[in-house]
Protein backbone atom coordinates (compact mmCIF):
# COMPACT_ATOMS: atom_id res chain seq x y z
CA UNK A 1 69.76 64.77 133.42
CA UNK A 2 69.53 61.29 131.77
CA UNK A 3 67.11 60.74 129.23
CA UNK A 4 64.36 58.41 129.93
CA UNK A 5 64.63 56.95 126.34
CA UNK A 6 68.39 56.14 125.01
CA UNK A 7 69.42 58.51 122.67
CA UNK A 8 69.14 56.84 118.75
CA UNK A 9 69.18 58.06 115.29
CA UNK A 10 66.09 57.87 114.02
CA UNK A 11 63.89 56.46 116.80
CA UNK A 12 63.56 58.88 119.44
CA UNK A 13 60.16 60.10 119.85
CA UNK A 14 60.40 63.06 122.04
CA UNK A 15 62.01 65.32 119.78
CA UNK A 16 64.80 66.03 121.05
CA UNK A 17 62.88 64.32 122.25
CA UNK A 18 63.27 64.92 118.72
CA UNK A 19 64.08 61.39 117.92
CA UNK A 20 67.86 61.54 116.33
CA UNK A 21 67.87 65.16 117.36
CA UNK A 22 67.89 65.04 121.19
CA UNK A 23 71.14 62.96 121.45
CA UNK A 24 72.73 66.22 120.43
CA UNK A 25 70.49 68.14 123.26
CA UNK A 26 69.28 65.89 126.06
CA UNK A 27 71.91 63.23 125.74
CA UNK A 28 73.94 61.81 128.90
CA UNK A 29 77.16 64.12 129.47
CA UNK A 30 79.79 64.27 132.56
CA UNK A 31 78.72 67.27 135.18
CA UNK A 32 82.59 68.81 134.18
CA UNK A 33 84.23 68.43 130.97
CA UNK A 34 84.07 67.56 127.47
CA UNK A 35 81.76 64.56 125.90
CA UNK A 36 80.34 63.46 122.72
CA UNK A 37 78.63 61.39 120.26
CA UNK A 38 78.95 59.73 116.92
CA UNK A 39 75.98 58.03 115.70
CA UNK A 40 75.30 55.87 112.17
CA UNK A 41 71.13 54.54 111.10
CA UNK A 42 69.08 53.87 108.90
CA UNK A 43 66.91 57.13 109.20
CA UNK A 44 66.84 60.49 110.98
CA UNK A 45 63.65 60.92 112.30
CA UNK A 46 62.65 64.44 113.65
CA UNK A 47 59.77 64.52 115.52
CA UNK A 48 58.03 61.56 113.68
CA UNK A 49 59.21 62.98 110.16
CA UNK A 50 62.22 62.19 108.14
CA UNK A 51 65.27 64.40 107.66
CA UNK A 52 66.86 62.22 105.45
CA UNK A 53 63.79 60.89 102.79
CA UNK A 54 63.77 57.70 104.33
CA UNK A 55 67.78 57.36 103.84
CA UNK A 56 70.76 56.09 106.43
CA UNK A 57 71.94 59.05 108.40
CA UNK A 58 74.79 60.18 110.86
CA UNK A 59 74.81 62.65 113.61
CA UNK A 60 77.98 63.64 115.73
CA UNK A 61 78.25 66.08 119.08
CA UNK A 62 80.72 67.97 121.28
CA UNK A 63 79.95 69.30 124.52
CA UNK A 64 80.96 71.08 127.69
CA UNK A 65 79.67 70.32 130.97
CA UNK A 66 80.22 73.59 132.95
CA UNK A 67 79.88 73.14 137.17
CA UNK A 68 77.12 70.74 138.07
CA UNK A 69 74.38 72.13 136.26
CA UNK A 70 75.37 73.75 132.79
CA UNK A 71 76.13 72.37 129.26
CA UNK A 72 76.56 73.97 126.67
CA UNK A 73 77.49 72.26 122.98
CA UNK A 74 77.29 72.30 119.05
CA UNK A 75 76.03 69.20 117.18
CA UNK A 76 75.23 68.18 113.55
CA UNK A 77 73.57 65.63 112.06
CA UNK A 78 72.12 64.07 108.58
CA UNK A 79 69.95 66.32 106.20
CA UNK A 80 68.22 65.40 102.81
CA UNK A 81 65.84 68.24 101.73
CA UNK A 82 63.60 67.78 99.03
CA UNK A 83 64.43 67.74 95.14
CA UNK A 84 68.54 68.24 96.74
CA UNK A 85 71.74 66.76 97.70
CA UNK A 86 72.40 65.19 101.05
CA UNK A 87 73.53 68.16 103.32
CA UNK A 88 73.24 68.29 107.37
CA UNK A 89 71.72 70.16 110.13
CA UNK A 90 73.49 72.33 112.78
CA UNK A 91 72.79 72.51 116.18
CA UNK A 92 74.14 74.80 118.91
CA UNK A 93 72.55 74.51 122.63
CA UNK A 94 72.73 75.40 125.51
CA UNK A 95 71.12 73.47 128.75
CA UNK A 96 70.35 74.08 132.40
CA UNK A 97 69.86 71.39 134.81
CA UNK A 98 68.61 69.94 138.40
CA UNK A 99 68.90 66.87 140.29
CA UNK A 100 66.04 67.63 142.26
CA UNK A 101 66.57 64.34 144.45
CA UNK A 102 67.47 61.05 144.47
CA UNK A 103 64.40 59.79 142.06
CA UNK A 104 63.76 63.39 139.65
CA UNK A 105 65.80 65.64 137.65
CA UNK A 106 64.68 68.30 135.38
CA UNK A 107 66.24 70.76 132.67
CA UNK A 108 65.46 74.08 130.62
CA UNK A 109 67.36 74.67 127.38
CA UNK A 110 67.81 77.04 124.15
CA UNK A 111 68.50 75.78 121.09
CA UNK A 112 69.22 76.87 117.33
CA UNK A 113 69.24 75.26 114.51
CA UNK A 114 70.62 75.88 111.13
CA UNK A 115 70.53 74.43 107.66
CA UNK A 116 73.59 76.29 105.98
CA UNK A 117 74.10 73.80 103.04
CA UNK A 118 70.46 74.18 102.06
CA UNK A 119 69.38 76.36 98.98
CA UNK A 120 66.41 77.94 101.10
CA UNK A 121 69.24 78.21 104.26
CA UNK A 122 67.95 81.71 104.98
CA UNK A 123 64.45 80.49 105.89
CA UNK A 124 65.51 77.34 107.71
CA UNK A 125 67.31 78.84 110.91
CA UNK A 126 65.14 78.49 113.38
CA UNK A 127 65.10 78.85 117.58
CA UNK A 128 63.69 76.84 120.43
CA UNK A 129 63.23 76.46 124.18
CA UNK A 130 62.76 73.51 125.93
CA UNK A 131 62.23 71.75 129.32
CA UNK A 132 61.74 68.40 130.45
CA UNK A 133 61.62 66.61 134.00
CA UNK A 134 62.17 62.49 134.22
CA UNK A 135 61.78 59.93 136.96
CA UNK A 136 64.84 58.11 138.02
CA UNK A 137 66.11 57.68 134.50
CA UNK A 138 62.46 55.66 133.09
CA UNK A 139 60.30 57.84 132.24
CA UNK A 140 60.20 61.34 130.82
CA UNK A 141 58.09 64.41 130.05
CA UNK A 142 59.44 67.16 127.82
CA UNK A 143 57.62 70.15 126.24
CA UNK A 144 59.11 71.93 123.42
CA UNK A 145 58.31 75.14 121.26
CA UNK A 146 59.58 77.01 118.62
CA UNK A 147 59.23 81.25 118.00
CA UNK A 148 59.87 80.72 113.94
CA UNK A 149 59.56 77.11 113.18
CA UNK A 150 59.59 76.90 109.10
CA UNK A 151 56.32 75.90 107.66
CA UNK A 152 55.13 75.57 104.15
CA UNK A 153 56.44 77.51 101.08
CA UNK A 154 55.01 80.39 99.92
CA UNK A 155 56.88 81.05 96.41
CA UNK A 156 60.64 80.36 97.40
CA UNK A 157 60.25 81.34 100.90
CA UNK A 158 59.06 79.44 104.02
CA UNK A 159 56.18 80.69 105.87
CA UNK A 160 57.13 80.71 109.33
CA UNK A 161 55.44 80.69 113.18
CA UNK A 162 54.88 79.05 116.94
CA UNK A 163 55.45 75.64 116.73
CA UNK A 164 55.45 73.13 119.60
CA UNK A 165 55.93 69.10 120.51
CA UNK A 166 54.95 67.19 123.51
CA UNK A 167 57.17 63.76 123.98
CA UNK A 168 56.18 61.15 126.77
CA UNK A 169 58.94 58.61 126.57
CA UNK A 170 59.99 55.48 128.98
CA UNK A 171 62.75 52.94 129.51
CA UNK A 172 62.70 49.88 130.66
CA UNK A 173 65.14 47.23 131.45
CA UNK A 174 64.95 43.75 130.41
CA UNK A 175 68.04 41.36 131.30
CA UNK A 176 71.42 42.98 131.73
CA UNK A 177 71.76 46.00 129.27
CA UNK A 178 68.57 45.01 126.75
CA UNK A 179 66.31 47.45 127.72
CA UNK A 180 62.57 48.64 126.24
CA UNK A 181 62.01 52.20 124.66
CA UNK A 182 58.38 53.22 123.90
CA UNK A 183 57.61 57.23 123.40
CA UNK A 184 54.86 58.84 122.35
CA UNK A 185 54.35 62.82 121.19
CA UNK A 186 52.46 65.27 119.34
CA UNK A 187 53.40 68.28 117.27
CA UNK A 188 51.11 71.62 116.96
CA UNK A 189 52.36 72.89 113.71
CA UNK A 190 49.17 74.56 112.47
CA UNK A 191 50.32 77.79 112.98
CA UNK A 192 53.00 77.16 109.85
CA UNK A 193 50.97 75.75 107.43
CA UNK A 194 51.63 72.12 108.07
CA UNK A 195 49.85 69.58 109.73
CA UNK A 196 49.75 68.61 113.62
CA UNK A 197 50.37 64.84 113.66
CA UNK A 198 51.01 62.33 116.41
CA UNK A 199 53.71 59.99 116.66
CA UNK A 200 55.08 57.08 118.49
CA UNK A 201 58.20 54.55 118.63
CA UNK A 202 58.33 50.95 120.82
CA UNK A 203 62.12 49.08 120.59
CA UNK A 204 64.82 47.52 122.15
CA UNK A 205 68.33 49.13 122.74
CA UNK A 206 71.63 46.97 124.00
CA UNK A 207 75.25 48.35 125.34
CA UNK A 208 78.54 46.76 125.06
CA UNK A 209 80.84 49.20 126.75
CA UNK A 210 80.48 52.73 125.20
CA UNK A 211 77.85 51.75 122.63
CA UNK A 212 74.61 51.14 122.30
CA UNK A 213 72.62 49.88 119.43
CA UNK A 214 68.86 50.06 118.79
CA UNK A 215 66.44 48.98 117.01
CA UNK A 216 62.75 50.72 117.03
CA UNK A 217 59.13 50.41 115.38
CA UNK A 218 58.41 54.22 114.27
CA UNK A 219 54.46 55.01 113.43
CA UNK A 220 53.52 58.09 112.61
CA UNK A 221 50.11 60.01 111.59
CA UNK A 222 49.02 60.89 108.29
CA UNK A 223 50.33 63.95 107.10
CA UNK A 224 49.61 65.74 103.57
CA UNK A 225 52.89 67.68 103.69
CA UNK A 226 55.40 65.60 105.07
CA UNK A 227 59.28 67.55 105.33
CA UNK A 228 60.54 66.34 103.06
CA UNK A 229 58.62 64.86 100.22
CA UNK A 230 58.68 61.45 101.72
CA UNK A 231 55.50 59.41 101.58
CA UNK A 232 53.66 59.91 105.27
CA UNK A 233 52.08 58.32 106.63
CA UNK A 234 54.16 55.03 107.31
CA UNK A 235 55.23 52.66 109.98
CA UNK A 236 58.97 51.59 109.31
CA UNK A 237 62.08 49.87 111.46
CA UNK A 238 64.76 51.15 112.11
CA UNK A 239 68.20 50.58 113.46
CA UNK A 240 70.70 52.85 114.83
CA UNK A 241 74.54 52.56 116.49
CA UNK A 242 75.49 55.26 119.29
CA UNK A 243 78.48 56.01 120.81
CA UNK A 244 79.59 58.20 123.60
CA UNK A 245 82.44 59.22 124.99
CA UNK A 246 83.86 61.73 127.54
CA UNK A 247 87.44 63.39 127.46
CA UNK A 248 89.65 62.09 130.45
C-alpha cells in the first residue's frame, strides 16, 4: 500500500507513521522482489520525539515483497540515547496487505524493534502491531500499539507497558512532483510512565527520478520527559533526502 505521506527522516507524523520510522515499515515496495531505502536528515523524529537529540540522522532498508500481498524486511536507522554515543535502531517487520479497489488499500503488520548498541539494550526491545487503510495514495489512517513499549526508568531498568499512536496524514500535489505533506497524531503512553502528547508536521517533498527530498515544519506538545533528554516541547525544520530502489 502507498503511504499517504512520503516517507522522510524526521518528518513523518504517523509513526511509522512513525515519522523516519515508517519508511522502514509502510514505505512503497514492488508486489515481488527485493527493494530498499537509504535516507540522510537533519533529525529522526519518532512519533513527534527525537531519536537522535536533535542531531542529523540516517536510516537504510531491505525488503522482500512475497506474492501480491506480503513483505517482509529488516531496517535500521539513527539512534542517540541520552548521556551516550550515537548508536542505531533495528527494525525487523513483517506486513500484510490489500488493494481493496481502485481508490483504497489497507495493511496489518508486526514489528520489533531493537536497540542492541544501547547500554540499557535489554529493556529497549520492544514489539508492535499495526494497521492502516489510505485513500488513493492522499490520505491515510493508521493505528498503532505496543505490548511492552519502554517507559521511564526505575533504577537502571525501564518500566515497561501498552502503548499506542494514532497518525492522520495527507498528500497533496502541487505542480509536477512538489507535493504537500501535513499529518497529525497522538500517542497514549501513560501506561509507561511518560506523557501522552500530540504531534503534527506540514511540508513540501520533490522527486527527481528515484529521490525525493523534503522539507517539513515538526510541532510537537509539551512533554516533561522527552526520549531522549532533548528539550520538548519545540517546533523545528527539518530536511531530509530519500532514496528508493528495487532489484531488477
Amino acid at each position: 500500500m502507498r503511504d499517504a505521506t512520503p516517507t522522510h527522516l524526521a518528518a513523518r507524523c504517523h509513526g511509522r507513521a512513525a515519522l523516519f520510522m515508517l519508511v522502514l515499515l509502510a514505505g512503497n515496495a514492488r508486489a515481488v522482489g527485493w527493494g530498499g531505502t537509504f535516507g540522510f536528515g537533519s533529525d529522526n523524529i519518532y512519533h513527534g520525539l527525537s531519536l537522535t537529540a536533535d542531531r542529523p540522522a540516517w536510516l537504510a532498508d531491505l525488503h522482500y515483497g512475497i506474492g501480491t500481498g506480503w513483505l517482509v524486511g529488516i531496517g535500521a536507522s539513527a539512534e542517540r540515547p541520552a548521556g551516550q554515543s550515537a548508536a542505531a535502531r533495528i527494525t525487523a517487520y513483517l506486513d500484510r496487505r490489500w488493494q481493496l479497489d481502485e481508490s483504497w488499500a489497507a495493511k496489518v503488520g508486526a514489528v520489533h524493534y531493537a536497540s542492541p548498541w544501547n547500554r540499557y539494550s535489554d529493556t529497549l526491545r520492544y514489539n508492535e502491531l499495526n494497521a492502516a487503510i489510505g485513500f488513493r495514495g492522499r490520505v491515510r489512517v493508521s493505528f498503532a500499539v505496543s505490548p511492552d513499549y519502554p517507559g521511564t526508568y526505575i533504577g537502571n531498568r525501564a518500566r515497561s507497558g501498552v502503548a499506542a499512536w494514532t497518525d492522520l496524514t495527507f498528500q497533496q500535489p502541487l505542480v509536477g512532483r512538489l507535493g504537500l505533506d501535513v499529518g497529525f497524531g497522538y500517542a497514549d503512553l501513560e501506561r509507561t510512565g511518560w506523557h501522552n502528547h500530540r504531534y503534527g508536521n506540514a511540508g513540501l517533498h520533490y522527486g527527481v527520478g528515484d529521490v525525493y527530498v523534503y522539507l517539513a515544519r515538526i510541532w510537537t506538545d509539551p512533554i516533561q520527559e522527552p526520549y531522549p533528554a532533548s528539550a520538548q516541547p519545540h517546533a523545528r525544520w527539518v530536511t531530509s533526502l530519500i532514496w528508493s530502489f528495487d532489484a531488477p
